[in-house]
N, C-alpha and C. Protein backbone atom coordinates (compact mmCIF):
# COMPACT_ATOMS: atom_id res chain seq x y z
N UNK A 1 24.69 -1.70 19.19
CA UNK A 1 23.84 -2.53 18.36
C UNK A 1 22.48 -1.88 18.15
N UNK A 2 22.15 -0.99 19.48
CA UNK A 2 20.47 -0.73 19.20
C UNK A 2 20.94 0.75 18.44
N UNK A 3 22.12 1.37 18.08
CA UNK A 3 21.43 2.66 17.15
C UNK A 3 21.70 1.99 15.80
N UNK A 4 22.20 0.95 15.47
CA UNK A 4 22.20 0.58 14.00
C UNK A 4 20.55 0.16 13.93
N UNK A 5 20.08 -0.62 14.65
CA UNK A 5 18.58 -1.06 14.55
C UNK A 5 17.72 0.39 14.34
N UNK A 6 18.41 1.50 15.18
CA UNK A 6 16.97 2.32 15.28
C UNK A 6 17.42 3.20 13.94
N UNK A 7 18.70 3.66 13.19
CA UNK A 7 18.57 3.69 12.01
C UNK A 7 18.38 2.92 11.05
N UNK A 8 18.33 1.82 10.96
CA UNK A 8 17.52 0.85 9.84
C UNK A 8 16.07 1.25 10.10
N UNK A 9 15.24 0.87 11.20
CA UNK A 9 14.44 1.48 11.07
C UNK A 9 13.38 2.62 10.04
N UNK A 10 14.88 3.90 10.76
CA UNK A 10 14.35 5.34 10.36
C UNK A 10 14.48 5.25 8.84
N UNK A 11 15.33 4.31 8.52
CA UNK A 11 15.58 4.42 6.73
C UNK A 11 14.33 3.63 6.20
N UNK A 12 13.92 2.49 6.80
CA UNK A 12 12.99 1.74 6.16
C UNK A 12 11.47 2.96 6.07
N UNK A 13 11.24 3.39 7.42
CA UNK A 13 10.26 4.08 7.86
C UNK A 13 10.17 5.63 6.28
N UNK A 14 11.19 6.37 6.16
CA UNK A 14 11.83 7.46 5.60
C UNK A 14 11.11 6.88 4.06
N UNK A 15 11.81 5.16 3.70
CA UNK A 15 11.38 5.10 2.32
C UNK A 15 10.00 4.62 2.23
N UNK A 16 9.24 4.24 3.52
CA UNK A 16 7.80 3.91 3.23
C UNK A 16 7.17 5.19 2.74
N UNK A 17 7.43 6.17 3.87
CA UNK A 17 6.87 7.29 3.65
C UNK A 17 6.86 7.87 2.71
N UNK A 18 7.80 8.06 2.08
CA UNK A 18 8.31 9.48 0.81
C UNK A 18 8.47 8.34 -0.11
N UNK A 19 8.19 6.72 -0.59
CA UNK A 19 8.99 6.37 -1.96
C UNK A 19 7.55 5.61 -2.03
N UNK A 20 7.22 4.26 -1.01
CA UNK A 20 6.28 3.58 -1.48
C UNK A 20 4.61 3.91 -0.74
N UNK A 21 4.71 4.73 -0.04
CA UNK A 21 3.12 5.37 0.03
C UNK A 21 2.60 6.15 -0.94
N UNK A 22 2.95 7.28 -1.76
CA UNK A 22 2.76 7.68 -2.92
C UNK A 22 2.71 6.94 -4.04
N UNK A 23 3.49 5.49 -4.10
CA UNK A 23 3.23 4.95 -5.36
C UNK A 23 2.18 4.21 -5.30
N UNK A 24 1.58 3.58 -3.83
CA UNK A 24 0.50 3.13 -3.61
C UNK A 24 -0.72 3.27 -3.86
N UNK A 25 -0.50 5.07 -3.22
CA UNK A 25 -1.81 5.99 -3.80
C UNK A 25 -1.99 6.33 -5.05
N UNK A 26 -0.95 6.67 -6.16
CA UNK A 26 -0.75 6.67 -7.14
C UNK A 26 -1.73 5.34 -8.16
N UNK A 27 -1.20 3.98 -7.54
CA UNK A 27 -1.42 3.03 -7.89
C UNK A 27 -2.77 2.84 -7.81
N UNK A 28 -3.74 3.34 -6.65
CA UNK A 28 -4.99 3.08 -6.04
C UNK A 28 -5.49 4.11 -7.19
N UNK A 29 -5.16 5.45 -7.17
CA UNK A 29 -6.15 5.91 -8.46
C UNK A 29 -6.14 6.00 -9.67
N UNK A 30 -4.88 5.07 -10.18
CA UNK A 30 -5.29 4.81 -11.74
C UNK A 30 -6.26 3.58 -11.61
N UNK A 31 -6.08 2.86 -10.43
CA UNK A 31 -7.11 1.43 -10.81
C UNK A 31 -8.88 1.76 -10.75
N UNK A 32 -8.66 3.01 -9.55
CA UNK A 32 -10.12 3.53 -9.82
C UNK A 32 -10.54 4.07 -10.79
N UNK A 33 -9.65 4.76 -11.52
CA UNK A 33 -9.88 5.47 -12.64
C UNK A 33 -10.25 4.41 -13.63
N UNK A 34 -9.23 3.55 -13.87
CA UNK A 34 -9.50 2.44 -14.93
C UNK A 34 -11.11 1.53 -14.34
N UNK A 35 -10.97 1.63 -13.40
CA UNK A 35 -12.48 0.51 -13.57
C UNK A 35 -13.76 1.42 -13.63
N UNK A 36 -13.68 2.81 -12.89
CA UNK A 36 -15.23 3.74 -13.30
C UNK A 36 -15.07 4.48 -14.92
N UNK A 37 -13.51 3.71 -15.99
CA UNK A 37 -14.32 4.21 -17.16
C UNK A 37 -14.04 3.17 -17.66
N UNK A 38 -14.62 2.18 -17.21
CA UNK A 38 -14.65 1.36 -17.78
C UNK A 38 -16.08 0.86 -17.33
N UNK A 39 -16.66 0.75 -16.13
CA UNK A 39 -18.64 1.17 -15.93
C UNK A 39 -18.67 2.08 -16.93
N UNK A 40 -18.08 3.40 -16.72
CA UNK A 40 -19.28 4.14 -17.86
C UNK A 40 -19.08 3.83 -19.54
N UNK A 41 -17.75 3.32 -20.16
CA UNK A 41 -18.06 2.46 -20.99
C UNK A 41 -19.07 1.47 -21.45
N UNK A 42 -19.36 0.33 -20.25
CA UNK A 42 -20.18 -0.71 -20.44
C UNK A 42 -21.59 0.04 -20.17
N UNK A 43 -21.98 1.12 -19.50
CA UNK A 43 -23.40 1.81 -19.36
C UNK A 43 -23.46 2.30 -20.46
N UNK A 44 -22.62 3.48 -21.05
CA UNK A 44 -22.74 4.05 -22.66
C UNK A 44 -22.81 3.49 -23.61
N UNK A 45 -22.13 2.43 -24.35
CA UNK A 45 -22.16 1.44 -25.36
C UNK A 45 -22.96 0.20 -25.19
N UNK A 46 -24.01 0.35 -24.39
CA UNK A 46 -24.71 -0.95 -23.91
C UNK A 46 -25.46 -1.85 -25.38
N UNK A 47 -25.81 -0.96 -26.40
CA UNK A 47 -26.22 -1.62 -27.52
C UNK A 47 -24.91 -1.93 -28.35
N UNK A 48 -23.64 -1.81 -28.35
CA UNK A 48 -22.56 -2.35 -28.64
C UNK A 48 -21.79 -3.12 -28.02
N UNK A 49 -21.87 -4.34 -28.32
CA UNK A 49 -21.15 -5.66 -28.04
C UNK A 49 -19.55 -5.37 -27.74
N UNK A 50 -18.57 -4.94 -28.43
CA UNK A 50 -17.59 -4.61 -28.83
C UNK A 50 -17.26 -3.75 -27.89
N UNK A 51 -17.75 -2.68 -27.74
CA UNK A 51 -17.38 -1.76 -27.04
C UNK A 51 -17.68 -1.85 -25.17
N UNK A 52 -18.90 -2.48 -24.88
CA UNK A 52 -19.42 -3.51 -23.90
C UNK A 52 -18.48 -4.53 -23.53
N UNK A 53 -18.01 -4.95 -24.50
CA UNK A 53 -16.72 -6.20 -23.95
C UNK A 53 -15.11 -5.00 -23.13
N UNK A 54 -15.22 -4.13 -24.41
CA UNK A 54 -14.18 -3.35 -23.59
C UNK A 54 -14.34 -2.69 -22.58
N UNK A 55 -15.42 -2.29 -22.19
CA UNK A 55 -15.69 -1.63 -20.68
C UNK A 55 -15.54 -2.88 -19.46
N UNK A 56 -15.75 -4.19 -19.87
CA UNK A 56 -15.81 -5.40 -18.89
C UNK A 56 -14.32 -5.80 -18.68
N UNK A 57 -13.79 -5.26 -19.79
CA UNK A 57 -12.45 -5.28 -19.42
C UNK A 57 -11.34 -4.43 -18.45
N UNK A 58 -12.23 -3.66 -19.07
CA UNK A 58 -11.36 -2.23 -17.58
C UNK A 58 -12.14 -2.38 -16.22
N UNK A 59 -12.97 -2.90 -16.34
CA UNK A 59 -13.31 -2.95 -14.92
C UNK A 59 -12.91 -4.08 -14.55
N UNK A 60 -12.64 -5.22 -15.11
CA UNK A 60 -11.47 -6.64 -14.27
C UNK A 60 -10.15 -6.10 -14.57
N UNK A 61 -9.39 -5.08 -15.07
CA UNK A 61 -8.56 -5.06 -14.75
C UNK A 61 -8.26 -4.03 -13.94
N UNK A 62 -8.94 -2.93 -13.39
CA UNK A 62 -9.46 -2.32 -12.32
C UNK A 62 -9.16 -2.67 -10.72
N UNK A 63 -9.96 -4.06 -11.44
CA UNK A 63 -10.40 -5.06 -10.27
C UNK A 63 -8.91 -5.63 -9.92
N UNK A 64 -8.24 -6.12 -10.81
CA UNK A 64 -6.90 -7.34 -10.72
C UNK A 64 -6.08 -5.78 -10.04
N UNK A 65 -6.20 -4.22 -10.46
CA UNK A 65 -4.80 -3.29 -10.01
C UNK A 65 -5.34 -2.73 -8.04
N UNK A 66 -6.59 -3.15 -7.69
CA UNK A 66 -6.74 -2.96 -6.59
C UNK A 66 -6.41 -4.28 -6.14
N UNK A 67 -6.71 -5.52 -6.20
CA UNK A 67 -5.81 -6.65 -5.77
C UNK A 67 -4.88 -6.27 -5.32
N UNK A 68 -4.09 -6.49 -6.43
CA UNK A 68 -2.59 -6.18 -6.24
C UNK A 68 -2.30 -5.26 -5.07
N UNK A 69 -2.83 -4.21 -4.93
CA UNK A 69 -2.41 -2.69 -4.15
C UNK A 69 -2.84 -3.46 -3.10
N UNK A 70 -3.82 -4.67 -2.62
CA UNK A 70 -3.96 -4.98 -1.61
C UNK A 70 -3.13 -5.90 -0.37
N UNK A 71 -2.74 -6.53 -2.04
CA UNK A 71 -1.15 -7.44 -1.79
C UNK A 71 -0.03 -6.87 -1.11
N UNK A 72 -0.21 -5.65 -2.10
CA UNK A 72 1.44 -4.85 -1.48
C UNK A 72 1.18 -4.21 0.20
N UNK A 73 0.00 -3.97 0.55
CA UNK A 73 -0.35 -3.18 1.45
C UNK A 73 -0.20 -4.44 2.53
N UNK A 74 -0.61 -6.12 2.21
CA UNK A 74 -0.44 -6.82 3.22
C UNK A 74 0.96 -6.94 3.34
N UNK A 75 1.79 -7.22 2.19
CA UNK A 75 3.10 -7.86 2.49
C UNK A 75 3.80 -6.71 3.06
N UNK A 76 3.72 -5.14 3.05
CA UNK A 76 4.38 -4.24 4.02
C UNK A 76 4.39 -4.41 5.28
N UNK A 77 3.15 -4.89 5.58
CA UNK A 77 2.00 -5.04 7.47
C UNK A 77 3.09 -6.20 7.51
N UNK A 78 2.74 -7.21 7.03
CA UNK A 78 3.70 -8.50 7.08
C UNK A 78 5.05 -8.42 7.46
N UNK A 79 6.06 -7.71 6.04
CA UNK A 79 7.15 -7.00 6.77
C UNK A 79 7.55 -5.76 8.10
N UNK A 80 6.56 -5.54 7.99
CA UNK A 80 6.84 -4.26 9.07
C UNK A 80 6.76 -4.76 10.51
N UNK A 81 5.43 -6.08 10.53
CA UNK A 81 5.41 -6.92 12.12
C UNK A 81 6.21 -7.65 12.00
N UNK A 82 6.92 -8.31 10.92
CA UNK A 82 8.34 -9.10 11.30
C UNK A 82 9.50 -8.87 11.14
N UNK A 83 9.61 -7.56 10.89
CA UNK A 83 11.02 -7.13 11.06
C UNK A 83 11.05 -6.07 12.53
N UNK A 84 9.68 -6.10 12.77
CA UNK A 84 8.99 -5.25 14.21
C UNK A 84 9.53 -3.62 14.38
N UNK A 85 9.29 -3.20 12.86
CA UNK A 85 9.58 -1.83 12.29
C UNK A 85 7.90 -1.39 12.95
N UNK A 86 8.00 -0.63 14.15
CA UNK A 86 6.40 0.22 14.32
C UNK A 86 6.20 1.20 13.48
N UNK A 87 5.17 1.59 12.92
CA UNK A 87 4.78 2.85 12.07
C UNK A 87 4.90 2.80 10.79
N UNK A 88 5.44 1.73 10.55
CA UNK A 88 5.70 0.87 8.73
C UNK A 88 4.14 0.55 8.21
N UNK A 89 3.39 1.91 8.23
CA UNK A 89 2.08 1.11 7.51
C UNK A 89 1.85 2.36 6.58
N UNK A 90 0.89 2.08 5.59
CA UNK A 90 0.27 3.00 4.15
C UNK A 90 -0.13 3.67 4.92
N UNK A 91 0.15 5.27 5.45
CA UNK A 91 -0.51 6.07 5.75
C UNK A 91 0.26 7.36 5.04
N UNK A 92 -0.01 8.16 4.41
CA UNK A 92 0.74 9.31 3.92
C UNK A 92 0.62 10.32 5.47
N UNK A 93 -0.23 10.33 6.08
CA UNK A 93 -0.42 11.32 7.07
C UNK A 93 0.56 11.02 8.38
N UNK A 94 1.05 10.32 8.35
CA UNK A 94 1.63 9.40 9.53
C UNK A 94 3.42 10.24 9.28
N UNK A 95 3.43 11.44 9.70
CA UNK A 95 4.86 11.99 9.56
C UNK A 95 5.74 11.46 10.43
N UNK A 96 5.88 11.23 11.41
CA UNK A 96 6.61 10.69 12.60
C UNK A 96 6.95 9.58 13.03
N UNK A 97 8.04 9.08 13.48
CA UNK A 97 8.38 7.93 13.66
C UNK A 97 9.02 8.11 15.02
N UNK A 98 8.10 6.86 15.99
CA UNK A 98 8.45 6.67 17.34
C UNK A 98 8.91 5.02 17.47
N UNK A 99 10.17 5.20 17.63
CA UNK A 99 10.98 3.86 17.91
C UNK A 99 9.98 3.06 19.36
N UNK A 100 9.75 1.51 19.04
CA UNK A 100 9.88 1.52 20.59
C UNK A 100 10.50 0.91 21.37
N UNK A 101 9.81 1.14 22.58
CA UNK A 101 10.63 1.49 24.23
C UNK A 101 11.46 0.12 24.41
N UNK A 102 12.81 0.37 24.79
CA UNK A 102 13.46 -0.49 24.81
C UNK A 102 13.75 -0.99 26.01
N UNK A 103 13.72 -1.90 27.13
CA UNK A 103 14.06 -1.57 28.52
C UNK A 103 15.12 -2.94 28.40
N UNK A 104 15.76 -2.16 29.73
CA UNK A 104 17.11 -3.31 30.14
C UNK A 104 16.14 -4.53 30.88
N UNK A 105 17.31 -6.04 31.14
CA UNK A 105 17.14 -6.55 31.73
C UNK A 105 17.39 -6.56 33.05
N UNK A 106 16.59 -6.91 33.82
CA UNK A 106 16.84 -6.91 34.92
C UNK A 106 16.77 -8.45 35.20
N UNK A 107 17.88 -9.08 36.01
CA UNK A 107 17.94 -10.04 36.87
C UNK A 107 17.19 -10.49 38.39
N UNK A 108 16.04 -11.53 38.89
CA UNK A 108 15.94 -11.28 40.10
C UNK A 108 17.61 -11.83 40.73
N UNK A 109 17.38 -11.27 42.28
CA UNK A 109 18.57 -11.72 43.14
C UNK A 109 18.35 -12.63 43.82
């Protein structure tokens, strides 16, 4: 029973790493991207209304794509402490995966 657990695990661990940490980061710098040109929009066009409204726009929606990334980053933590997968967190640097320690029961006599 415990090597099916410790490969579920390694598979969950395998696709954090290599499928949804990159899309995270991915995700984190288009939203930065979208909301600092969207400041220097609203700083450059400041005597244009029009163009001022569109910079206020990239920066709330900036704002709404780091949300989100914040969402996904809790509900992983969330899943990862309740499915009690250790090492299931946004870290790209985090190569290794240490199962943990499993000990028998012992009975007193």
């Amino acid at each position: 029973m415990f090597a099916y657990a410790d490969a579920f695990d390694d598979v969950l661990f395998k696709i954090n790493a290599n499928i949804v940490n990159p899309a995270i980061e991915f995700a984190f710098i288009i939203a930065t991207v979208i909301f600092l040109w969207g400041v220097f929009q609203f700083i450059m066009n400041a005597a244009d209304k029009t163009k001022r409204q569109e910079g206020k726009d990239h920066m709330i929606w900036g704002a709404v794509g780091f949300l989100i990334m914040f969402g996904v980053y809790g509900i992983i933590t969330i899943l990862g402490n309740t499915l009690g997968v250790s090492g299931l967190t946004v870290n790209q640097k985090q190569q290794t995966f240490t199962p943990p320690k499993i000990t028998p029961l012992t009975f007193p006599k």
